[in-house]
C-alpha atoms as a PDB file:
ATOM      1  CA  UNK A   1      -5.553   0.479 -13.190  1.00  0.00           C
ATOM      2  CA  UNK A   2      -3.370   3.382 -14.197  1.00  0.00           C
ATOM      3  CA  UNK A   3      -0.526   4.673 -11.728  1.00  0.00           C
ATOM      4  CA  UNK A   4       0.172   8.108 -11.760  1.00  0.00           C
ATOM      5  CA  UNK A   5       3.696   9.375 -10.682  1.00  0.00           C
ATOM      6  CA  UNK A   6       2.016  11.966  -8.398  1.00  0.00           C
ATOM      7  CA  UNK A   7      -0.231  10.077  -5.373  1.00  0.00           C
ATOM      8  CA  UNK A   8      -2.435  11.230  -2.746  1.00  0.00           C
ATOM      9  CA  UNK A   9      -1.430  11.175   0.187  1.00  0.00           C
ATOM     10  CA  UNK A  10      -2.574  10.471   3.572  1.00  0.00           C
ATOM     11  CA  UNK A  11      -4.358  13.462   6.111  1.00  0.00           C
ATOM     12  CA  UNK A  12      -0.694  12.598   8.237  1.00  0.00           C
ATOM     13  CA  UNK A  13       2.041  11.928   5.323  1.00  0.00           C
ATOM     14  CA  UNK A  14       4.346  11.436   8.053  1.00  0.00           C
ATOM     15  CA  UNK A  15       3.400   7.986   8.710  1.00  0.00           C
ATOM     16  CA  UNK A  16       4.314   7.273   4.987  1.00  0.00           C
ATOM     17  CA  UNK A  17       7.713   6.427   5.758  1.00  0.00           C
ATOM     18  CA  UNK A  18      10.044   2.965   4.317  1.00  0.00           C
ATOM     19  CA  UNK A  19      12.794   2.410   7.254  1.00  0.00           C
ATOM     20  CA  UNK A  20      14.243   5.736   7.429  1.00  0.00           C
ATOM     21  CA  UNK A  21      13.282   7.482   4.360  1.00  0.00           C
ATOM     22  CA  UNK A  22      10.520   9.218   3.134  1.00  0.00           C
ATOM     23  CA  UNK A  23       8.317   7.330   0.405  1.00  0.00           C
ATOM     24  CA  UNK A  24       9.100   8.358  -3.039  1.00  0.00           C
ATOM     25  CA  UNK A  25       8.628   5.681  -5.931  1.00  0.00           C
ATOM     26  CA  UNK A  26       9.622   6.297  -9.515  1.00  0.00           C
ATOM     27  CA  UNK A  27       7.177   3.802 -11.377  1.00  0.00           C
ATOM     28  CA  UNK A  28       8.471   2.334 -14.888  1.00  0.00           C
ATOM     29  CA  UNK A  29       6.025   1.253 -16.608  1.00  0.00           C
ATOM     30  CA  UNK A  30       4.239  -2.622 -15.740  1.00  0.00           C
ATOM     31  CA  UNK A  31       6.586  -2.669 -13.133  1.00  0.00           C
ATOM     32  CA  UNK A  32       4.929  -4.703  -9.878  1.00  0.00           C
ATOM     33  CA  UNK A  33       5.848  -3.884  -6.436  1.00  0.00           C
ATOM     34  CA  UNK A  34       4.608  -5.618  -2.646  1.00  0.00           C
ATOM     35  CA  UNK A  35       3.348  -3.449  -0.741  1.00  0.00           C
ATOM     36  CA  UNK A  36       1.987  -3.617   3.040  1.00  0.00           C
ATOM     37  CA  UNK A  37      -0.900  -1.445   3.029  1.00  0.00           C
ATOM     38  CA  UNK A  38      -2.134  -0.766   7.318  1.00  0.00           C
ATOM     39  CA  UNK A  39      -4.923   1.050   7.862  1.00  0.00           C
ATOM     40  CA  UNK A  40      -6.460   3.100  11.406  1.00  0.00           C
ATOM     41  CA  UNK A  41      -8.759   0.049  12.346  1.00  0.00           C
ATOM     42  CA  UNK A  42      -8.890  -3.370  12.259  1.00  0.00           C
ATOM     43  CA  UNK A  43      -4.991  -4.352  12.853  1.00  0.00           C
ATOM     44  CA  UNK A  44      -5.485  -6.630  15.663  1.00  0.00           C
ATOM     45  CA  UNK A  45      -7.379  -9.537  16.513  1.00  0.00           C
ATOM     46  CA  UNK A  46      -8.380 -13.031  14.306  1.00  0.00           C
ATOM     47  CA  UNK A  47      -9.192 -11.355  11.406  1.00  0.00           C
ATOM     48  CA  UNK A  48      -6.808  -8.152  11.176  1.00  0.00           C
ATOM     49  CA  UNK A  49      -8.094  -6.993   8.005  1.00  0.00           C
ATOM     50  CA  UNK A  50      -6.710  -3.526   8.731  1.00  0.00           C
ATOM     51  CA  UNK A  51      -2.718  -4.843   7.675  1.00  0.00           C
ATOM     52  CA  UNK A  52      -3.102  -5.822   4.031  1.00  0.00           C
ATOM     53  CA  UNK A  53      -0.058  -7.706   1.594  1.00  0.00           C
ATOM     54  CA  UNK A  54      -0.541  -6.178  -2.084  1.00  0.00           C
ATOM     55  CA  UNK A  55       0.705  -6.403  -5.175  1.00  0.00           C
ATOM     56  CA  UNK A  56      -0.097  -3.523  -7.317  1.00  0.00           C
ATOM     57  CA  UNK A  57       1.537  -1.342  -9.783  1.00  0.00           C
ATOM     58  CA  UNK A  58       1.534   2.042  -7.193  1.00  0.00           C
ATOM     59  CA  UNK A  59       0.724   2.540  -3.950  1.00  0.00           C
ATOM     60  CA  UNK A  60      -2.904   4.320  -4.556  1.00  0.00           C
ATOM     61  CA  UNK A  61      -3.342   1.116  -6.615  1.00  0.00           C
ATOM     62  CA  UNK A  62      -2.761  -0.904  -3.642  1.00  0.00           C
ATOM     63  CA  UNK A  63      -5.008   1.220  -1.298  1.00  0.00           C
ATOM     64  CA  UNK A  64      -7.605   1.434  -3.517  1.00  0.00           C
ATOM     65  CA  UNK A  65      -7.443  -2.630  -3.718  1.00  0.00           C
ATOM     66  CA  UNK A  66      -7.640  -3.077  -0.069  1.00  0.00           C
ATOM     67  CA  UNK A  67     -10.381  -0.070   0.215  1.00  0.00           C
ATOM     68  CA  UNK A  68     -12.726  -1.765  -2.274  1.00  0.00           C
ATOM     69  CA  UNK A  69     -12.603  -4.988  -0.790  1.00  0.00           C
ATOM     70  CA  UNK A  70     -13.448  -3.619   2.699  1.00  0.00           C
ATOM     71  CA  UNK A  71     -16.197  -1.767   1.051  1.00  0.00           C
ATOM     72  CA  UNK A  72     -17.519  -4.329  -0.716  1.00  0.00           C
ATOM     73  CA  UNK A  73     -17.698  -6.920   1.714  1.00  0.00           C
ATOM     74  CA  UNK A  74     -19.030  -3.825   4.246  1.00  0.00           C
ATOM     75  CA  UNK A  75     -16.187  -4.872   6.897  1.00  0.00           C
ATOM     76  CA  UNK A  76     -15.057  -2.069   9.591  1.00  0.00           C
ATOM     77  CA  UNK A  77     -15.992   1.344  10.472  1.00  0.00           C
ATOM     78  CA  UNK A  78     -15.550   3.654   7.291  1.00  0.00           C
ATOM     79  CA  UNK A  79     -12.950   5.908   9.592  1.00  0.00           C
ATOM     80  CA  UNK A  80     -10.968   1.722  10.192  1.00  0.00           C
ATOM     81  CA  UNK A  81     -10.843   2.265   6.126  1.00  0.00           C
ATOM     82  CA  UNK A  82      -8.487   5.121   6.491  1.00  0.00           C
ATOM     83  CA  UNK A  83      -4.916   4.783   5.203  1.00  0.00           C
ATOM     84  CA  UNK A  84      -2.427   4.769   8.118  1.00  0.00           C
ATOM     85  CA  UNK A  85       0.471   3.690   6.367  1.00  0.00           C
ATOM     86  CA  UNK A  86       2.206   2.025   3.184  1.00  0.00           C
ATOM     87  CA  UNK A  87       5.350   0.180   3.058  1.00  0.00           C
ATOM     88  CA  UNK A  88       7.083  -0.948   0.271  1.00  0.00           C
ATOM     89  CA  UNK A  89       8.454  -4.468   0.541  1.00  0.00           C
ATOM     90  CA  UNK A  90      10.046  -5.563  -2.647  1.00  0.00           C
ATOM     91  CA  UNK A  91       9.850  -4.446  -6.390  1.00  0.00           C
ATOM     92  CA  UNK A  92      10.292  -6.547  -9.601  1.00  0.00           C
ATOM     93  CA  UNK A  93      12.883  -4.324 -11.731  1.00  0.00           C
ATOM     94  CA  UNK A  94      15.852  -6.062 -11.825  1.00  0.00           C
ATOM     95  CA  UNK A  95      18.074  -3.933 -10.765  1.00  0.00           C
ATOM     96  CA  UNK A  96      16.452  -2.702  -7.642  1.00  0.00           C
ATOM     97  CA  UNK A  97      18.668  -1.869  -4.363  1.00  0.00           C
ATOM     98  CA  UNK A  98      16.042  -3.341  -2.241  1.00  0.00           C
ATOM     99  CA  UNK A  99      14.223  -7.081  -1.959  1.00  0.00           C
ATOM    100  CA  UNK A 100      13.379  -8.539  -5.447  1.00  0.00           C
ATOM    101  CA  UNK A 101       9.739  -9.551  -5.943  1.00  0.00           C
ATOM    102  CA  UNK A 102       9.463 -12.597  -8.652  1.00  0.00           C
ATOM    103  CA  UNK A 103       5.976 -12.901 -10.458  1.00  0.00           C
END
């Protein structure tokens, strides 16, 4: 899947944020990146399939990813499907000033 530099973003970006900072990502190209995709629903309980670990090129990548397997497997409430928030945990370009991810 393709990653565009521009992504959609949530009804409430404000909920996009990475510690103190807003979420901005300058993709280069194949670069992979860990990403903790949390959505409105299903974050507690045995089977919290609302808080997601992904590895994916963007962070609509990643969303989309968790999205299709929810849909797919019909689990949740289409509005427990809704992107809450997306963190970014670690990267794999080298010289990254955050957590290194190694594929």
């Amino acid at each position: 899947m393709e990653c565009s530099h521009i992504y959609p973003f949530p009804k409430d970006p404000s909920n996009l944020f990475v510690g103190s900072y807003f979420f901005t990502i300058f993709v280069k190209k194949n670069m992979m990146m860990l990403f903790k995709v949390t959505l409105r629903g299903m974050t507690i309980g045995p089977n919290a399939y609302g808080i997601s670990y992904v590895v994916a090129e963007c962070p609509t990548s990643a969303y989309k990813k968790v999205k299709e397997f929810l849909d797919t497997n019909d689990l949740g409430f289409s509005r427990d499907r809704e992107l809450h928030s997306i963190e970014l945990i670690a990267d794999s370009y080298r010289h990254t000033a955050g957590t290194l991810l190694h594929i």
